[in-house]
N, C-alpha and C. Protein backbone atom coordinates (compact mmCIF):
# COMPACT_ATOMS: atom_id res chain seq x y z
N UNK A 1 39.66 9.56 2.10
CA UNK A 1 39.03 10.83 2.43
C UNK A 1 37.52 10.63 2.46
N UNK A 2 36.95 11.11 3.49
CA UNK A 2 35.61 10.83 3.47
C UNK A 2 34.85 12.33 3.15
N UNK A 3 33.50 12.28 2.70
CA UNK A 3 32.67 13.30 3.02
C UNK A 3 32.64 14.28 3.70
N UNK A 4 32.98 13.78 4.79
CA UNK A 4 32.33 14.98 5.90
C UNK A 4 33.05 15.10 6.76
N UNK A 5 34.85 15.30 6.22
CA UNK A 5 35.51 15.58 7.44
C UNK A 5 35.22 17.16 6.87
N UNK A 6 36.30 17.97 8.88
CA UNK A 6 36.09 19.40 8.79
C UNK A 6 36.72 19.96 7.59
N UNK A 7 36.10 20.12 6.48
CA UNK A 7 36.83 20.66 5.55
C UNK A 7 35.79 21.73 4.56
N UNK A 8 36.72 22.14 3.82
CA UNK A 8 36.12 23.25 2.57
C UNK A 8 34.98 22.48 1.49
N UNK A 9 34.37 22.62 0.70
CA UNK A 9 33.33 21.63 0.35
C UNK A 9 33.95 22.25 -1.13
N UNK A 10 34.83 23.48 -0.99
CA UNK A 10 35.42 23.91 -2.34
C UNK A 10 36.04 22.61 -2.97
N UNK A 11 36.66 21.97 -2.62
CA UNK A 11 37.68 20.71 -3.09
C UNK A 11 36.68 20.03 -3.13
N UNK A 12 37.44 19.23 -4.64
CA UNK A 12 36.78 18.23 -5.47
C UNK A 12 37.73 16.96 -5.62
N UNK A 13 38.40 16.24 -4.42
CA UNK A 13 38.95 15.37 -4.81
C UNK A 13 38.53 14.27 -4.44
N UNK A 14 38.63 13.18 -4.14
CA UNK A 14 38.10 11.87 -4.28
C UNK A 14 37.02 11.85 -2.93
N UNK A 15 36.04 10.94 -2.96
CA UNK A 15 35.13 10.65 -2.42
C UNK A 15 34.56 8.99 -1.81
N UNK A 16 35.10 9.29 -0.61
CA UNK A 16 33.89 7.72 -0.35
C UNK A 16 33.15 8.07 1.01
N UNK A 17 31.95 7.46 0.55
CA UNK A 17 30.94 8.08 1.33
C UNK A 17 30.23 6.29 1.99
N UNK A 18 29.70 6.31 3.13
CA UNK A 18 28.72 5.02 3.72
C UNK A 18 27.79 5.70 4.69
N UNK A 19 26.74 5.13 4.32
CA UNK A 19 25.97 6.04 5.44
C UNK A 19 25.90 5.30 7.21
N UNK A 20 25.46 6.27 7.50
CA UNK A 20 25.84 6.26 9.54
C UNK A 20 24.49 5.51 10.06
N UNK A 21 23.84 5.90 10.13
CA UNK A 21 22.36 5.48 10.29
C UNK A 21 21.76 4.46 10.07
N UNK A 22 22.14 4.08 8.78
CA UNK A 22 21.62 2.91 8.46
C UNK A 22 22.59 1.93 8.65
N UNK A 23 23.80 2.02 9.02
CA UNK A 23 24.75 0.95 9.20
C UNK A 23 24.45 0.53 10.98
N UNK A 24 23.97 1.19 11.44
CA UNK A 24 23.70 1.02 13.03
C UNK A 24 22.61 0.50 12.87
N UNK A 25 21.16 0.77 12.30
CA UNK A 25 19.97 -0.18 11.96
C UNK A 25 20.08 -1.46 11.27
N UNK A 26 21.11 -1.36 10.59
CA UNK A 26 22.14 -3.24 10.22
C UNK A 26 22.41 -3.91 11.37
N UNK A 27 23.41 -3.10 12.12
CA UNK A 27 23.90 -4.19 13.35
C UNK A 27 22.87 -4.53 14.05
N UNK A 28 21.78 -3.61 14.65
CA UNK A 28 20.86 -3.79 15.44
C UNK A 28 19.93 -4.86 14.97
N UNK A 29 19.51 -4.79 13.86
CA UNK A 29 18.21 -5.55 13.12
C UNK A 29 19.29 -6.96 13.01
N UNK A 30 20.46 -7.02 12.99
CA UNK A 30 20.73 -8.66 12.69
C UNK A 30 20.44 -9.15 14.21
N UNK A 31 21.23 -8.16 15.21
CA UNK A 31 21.48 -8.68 16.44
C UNK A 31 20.03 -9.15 17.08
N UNK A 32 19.08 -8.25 16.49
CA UNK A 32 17.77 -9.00 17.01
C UNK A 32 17.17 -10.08 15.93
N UNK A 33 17.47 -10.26 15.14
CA UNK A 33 17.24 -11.51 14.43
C UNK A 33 18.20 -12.87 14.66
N UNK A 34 19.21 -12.78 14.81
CA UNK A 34 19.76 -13.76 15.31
C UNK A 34 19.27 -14.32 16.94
N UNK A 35 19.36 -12.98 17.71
CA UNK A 35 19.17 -13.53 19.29
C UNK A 35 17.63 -13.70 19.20
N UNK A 36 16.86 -13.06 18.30
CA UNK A 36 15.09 -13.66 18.78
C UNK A 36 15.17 -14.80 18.35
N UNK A 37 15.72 -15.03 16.87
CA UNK A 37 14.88 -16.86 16.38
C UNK A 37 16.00 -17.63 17.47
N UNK A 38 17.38 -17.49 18.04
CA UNK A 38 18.21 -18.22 18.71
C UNK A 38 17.19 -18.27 20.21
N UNK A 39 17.00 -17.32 20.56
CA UNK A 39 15.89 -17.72 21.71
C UNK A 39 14.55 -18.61 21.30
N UNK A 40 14.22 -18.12 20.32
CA UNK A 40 12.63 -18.65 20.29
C UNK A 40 13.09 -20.37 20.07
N UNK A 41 14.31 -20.47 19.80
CA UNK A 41 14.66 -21.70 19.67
C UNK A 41 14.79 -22.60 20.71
N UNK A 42 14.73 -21.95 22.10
CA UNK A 42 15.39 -22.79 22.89
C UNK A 42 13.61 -22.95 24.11
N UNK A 43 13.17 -21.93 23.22
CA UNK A 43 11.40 -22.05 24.18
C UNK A 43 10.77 -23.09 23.67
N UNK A 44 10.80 -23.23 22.53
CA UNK A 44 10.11 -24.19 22.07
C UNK A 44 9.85 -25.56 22.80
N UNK A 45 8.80 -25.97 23.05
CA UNK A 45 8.61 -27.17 23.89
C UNK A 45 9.09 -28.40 23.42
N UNK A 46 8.98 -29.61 24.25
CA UNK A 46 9.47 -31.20 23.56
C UNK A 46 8.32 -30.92 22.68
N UNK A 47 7.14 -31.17 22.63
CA UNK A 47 6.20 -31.30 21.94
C UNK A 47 4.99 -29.82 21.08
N UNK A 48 4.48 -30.47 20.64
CA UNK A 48 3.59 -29.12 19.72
C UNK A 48 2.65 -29.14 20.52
N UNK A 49 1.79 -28.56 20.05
CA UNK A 49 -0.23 -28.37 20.38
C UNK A 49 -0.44 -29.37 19.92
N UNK A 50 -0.26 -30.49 18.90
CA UNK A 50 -1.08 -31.25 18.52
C UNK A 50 -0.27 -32.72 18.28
N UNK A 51 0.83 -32.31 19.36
CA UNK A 51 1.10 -33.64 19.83
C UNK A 51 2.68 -34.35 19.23
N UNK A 52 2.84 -33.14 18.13
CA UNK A 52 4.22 -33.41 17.69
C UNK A 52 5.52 -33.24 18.27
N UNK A 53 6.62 -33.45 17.70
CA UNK A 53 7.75 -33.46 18.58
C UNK A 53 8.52 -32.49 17.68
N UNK A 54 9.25 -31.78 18.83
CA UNK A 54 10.43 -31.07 18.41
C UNK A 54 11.79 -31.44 18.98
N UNK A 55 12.27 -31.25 17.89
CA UNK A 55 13.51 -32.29 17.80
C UNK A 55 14.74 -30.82 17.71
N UNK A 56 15.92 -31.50 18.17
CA UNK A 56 17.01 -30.68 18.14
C UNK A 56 17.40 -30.34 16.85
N UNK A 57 16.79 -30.91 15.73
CA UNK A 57 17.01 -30.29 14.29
C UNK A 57 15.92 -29.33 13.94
N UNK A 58 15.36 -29.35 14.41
CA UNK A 58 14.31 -28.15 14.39
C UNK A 58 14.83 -26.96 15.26
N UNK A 59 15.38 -26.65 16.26
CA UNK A 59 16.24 -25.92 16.76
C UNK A 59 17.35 -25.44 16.29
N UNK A 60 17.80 -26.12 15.52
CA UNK A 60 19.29 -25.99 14.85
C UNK A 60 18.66 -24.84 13.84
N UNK A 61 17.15 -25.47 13.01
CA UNK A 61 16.72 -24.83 11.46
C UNK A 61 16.19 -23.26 12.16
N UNK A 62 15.73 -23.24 13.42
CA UNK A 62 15.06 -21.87 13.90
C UNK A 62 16.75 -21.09 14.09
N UNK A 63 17.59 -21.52 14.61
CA UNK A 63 18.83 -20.77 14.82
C UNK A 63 19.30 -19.70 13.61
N UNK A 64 19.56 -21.05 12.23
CA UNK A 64 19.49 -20.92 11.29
C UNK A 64 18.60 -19.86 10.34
N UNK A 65 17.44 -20.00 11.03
CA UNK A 65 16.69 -18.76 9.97
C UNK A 65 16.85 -17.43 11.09
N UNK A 66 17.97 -17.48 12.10
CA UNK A 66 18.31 -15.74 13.08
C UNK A 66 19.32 -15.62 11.63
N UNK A 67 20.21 -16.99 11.48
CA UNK A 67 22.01 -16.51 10.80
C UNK A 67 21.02 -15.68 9.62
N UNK A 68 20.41 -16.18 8.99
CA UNK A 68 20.00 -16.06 7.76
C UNK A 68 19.46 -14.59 7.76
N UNK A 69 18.51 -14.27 8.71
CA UNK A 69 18.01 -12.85 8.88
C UNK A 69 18.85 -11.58 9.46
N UNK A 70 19.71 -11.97 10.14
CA UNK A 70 21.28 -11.61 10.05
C UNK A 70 21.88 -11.07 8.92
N UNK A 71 21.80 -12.09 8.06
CA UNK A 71 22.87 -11.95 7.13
C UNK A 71 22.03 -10.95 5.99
N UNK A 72 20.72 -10.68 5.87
CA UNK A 72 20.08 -9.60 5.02
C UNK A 72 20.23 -8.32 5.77
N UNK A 73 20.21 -8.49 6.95
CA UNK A 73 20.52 -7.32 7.17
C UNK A 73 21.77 -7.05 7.20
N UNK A 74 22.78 -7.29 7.92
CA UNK A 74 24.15 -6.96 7.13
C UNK A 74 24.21 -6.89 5.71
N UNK A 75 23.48 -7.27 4.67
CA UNK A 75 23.75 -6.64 3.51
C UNK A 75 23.80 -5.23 3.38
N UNK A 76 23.14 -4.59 4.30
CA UNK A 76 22.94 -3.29 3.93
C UNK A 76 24.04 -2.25 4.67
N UNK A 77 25.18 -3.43 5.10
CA UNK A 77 26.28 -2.25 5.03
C UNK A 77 27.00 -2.39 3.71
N UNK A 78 27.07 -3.05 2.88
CA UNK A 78 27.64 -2.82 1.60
C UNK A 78 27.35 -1.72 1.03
N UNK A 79 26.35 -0.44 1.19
CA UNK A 79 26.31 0.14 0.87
C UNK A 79 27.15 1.51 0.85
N UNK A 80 27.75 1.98 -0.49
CA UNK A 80 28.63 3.09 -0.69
C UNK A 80 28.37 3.79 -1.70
N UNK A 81 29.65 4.52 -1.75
CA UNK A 81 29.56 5.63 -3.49
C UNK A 81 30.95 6.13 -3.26
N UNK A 82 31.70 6.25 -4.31
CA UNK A 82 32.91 6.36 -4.34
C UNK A 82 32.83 6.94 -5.82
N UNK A 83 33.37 8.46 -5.95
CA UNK A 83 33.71 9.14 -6.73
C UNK A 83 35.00 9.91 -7.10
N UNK A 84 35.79 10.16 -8.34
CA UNK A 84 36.86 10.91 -8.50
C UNK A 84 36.54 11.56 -9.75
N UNK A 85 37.97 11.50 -10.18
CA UNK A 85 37.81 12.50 -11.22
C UNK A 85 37.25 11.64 -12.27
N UNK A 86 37.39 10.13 -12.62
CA UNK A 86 37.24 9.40 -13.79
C UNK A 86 35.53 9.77 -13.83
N UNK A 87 34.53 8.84 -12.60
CA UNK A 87 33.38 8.89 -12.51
C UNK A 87 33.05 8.54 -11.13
N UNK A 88 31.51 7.73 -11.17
CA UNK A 88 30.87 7.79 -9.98
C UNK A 88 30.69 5.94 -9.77
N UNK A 89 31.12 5.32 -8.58
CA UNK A 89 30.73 4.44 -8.48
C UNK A 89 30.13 3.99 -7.20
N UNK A 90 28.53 3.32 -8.08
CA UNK A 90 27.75 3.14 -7.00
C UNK A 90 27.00 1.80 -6.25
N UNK A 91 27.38 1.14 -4.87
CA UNK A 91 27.29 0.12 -4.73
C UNK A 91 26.45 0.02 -3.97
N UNK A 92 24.86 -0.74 -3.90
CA UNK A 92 24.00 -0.85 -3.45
C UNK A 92 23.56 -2.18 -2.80
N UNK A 93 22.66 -2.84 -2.05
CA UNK A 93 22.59 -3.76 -1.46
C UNK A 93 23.02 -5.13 -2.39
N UNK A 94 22.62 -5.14 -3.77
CA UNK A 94 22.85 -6.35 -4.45
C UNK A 94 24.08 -6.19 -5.90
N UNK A 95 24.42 -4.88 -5.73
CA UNK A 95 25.03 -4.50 -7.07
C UNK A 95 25.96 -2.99 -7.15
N UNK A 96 26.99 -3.40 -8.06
CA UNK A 96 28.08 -2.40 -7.92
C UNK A 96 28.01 -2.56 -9.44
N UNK A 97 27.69 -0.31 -9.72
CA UNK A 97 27.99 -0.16 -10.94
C UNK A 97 29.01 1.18 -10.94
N UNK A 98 29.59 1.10 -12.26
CA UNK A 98 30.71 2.26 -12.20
C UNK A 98 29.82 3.26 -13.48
N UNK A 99 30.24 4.63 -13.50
CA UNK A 99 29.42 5.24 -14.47
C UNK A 99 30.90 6.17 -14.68
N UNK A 100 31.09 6.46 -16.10
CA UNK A 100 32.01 7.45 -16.19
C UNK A 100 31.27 9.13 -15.86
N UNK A 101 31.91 9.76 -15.71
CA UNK A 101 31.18 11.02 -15.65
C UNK A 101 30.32 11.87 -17.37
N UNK A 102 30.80 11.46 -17.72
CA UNK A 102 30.26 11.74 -19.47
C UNK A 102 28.65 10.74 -19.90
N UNK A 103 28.40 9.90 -18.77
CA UNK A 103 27.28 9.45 -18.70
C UNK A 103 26.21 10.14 -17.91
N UNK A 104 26.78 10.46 -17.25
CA UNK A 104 25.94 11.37 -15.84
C UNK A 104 25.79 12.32 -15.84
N UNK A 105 24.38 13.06 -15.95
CA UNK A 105 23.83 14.04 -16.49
C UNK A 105 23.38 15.21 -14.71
N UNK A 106 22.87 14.09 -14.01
CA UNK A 106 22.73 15.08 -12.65
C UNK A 106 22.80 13.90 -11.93
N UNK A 107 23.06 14.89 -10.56
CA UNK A 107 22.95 14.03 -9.35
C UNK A 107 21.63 14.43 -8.70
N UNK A 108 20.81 13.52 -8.17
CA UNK A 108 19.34 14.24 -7.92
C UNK A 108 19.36 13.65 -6.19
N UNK A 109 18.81 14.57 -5.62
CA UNK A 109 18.38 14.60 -4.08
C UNK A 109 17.73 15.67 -3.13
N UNK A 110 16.13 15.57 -3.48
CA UNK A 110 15.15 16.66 -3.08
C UNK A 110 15.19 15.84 -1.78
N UNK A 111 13.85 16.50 -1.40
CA UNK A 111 12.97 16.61 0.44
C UNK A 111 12.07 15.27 0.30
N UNK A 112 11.89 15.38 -0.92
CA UNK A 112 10.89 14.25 -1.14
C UNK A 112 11.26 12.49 -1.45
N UNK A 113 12.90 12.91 -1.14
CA UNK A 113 13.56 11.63 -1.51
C UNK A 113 13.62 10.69 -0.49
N UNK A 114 14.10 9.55 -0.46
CA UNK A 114 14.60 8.56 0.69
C UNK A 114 16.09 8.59 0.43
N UNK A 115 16.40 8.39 -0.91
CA UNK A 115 18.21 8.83 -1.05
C UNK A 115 18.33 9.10 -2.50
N UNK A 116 19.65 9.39 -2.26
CA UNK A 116 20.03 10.39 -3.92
C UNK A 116 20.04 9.15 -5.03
N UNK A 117 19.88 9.90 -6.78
CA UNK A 117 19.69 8.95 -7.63
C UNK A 117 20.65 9.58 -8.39
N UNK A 118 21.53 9.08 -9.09
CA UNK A 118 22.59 9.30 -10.08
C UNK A 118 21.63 8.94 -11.56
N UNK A 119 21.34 10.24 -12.38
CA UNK A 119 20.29 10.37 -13.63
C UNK A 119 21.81 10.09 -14.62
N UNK A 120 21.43 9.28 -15.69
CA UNK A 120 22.19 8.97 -16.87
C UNK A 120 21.45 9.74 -17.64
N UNK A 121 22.58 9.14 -18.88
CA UNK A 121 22.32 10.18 -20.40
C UNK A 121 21.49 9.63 -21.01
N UNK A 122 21.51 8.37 -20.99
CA UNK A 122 20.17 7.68 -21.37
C UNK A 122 19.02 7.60 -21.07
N UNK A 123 18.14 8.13 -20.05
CA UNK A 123 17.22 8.73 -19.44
C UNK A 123 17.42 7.41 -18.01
N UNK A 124 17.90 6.84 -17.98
CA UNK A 124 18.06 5.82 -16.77
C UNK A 124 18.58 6.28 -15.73
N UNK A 125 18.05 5.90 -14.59
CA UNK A 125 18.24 6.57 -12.94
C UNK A 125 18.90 5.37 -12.11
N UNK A 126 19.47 5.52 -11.30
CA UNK A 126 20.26 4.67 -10.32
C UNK A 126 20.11 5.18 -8.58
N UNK A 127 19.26 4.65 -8.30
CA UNK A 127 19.63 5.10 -6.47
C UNK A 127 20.86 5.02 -6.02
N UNK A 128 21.09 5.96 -5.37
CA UNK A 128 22.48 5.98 -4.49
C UNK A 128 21.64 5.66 -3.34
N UNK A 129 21.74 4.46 -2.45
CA UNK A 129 21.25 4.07 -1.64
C UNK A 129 21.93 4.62 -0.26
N UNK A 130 23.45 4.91 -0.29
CA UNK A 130 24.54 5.46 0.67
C UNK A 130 24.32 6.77 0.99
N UNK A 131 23.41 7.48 0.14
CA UNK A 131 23.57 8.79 0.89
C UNK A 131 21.68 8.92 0.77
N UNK A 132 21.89 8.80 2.19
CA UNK A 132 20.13 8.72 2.62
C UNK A 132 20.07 10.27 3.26
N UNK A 133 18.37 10.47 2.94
CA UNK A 133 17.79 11.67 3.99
C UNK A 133 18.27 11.58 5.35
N UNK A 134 17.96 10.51 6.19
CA UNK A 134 18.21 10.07 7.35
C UNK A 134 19.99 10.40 8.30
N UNK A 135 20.74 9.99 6.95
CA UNK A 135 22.11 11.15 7.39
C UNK A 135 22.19 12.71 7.19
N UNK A 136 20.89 13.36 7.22
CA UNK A 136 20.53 15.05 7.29
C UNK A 136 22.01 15.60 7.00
N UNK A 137 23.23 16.17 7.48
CA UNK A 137 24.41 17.13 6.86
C UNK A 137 25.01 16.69 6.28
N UNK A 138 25.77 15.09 7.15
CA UNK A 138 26.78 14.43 6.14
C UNK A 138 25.79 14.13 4.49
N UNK A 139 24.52 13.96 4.64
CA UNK A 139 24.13 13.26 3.53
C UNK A 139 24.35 14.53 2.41
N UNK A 140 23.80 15.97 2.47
CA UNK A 140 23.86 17.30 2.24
C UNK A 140 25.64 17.25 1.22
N UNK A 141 26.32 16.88 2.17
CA UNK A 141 27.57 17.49 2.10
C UNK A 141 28.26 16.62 1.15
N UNK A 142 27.82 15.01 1.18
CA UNK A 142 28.56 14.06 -0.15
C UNK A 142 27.79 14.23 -0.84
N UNK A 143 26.45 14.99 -0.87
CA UNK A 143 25.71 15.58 -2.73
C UNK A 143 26.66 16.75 -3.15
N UNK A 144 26.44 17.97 -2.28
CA UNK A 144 27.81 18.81 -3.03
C UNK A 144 28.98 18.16 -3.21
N UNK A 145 29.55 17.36 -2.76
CA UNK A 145 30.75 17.00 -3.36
C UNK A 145 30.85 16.16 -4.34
N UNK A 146 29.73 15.42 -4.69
CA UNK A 146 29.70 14.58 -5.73
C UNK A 146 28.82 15.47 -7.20
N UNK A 147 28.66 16.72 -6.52
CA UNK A 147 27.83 17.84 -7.39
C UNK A 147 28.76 18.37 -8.06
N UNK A 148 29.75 19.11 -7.20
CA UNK A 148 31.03 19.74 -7.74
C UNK A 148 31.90 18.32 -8.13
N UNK A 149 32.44 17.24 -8.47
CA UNK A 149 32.95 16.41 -9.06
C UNK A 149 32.55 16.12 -10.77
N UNK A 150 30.98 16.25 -10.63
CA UNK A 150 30.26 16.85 -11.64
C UNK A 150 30.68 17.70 -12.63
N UNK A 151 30.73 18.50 -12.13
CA UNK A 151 31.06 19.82 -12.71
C UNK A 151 32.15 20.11 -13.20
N UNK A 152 33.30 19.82 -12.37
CA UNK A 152 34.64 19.64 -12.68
C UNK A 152 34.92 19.23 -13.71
N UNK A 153 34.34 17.54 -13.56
CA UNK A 153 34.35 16.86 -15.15
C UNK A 153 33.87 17.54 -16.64
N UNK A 154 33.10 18.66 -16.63
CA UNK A 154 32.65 19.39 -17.33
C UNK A 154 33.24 19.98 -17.64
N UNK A 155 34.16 20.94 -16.66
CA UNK A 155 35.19 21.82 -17.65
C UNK A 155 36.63 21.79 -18.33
């Protein structure tokens, strides 16, 4: 069940959320990192400005740093949040943490944000990196639902 199908925002049952926006600025940003350094690889002359040689392993290493710039940006579809009744779990470019709900004090996401932060009981904050400004309704709509999941757990 995702976020933001056509539904009641009354229901509080399970949640997984990925954001839209930024998963399309992933594909795009690898696809031009792979095809620029894979091109710039193949311009490169026999020789330098100052007389050196470029060798087909030097081509191979420019290819190599597209895979590589590629592959940071595809990190950033790992990004999610997946909530139920237990708690909130939140997986960000380098790290997946689970929080029970009895830890989690608010879910925070003003005007002034870039994306929502899951506030602990311990005064410690966690970005939810998955639900960005940049997804404007869907982003809206997995805070109430991860608001009311909240709450639920409360009573």
């Amino acid at each position: 069940m995702t976020a933001v199908q056509e539904q009641s925002m009354t229901t509080t049952g399970p949640l997984e959320y990925r954001p839209r926006k930024s998963r399309i600025g992933a594909w795009i940003g690898a696809a031009v990192a792979f095809v620029g350094f894979t091109a710039l690889s193949f311009t490169l002359g026999s020789t330098t400005v100052e007389g050196g040689a470029v060798t087909v392993a030097d081509q191979a290493a420019m290819i190599g740093l597209g895979v590589i710039g590629a592959g940071i940006a595809l990190s950033f579809l790992r990004l999610r949040v997946r909530a139920d009744e237990k708690g909130i779990e939140v997986r960000n470019v380098t790290a997946t943490r689970f929080f029970p709900w009895q830890v989690v004090t608010a879910i925070n996401f003003t005007d002034k944000m870039t994306w929502a932060t899951v506030e602990l009981a311990d005064d410690d904050e966690m970005s939810i990196m998955a639900v960005q400004v940049s997804d404007k309704e869907r982003a809206v709509a997995a805070i109430k639902h991860l608001r009311a999941l909240l709450e639920q757990s409360r009573s």
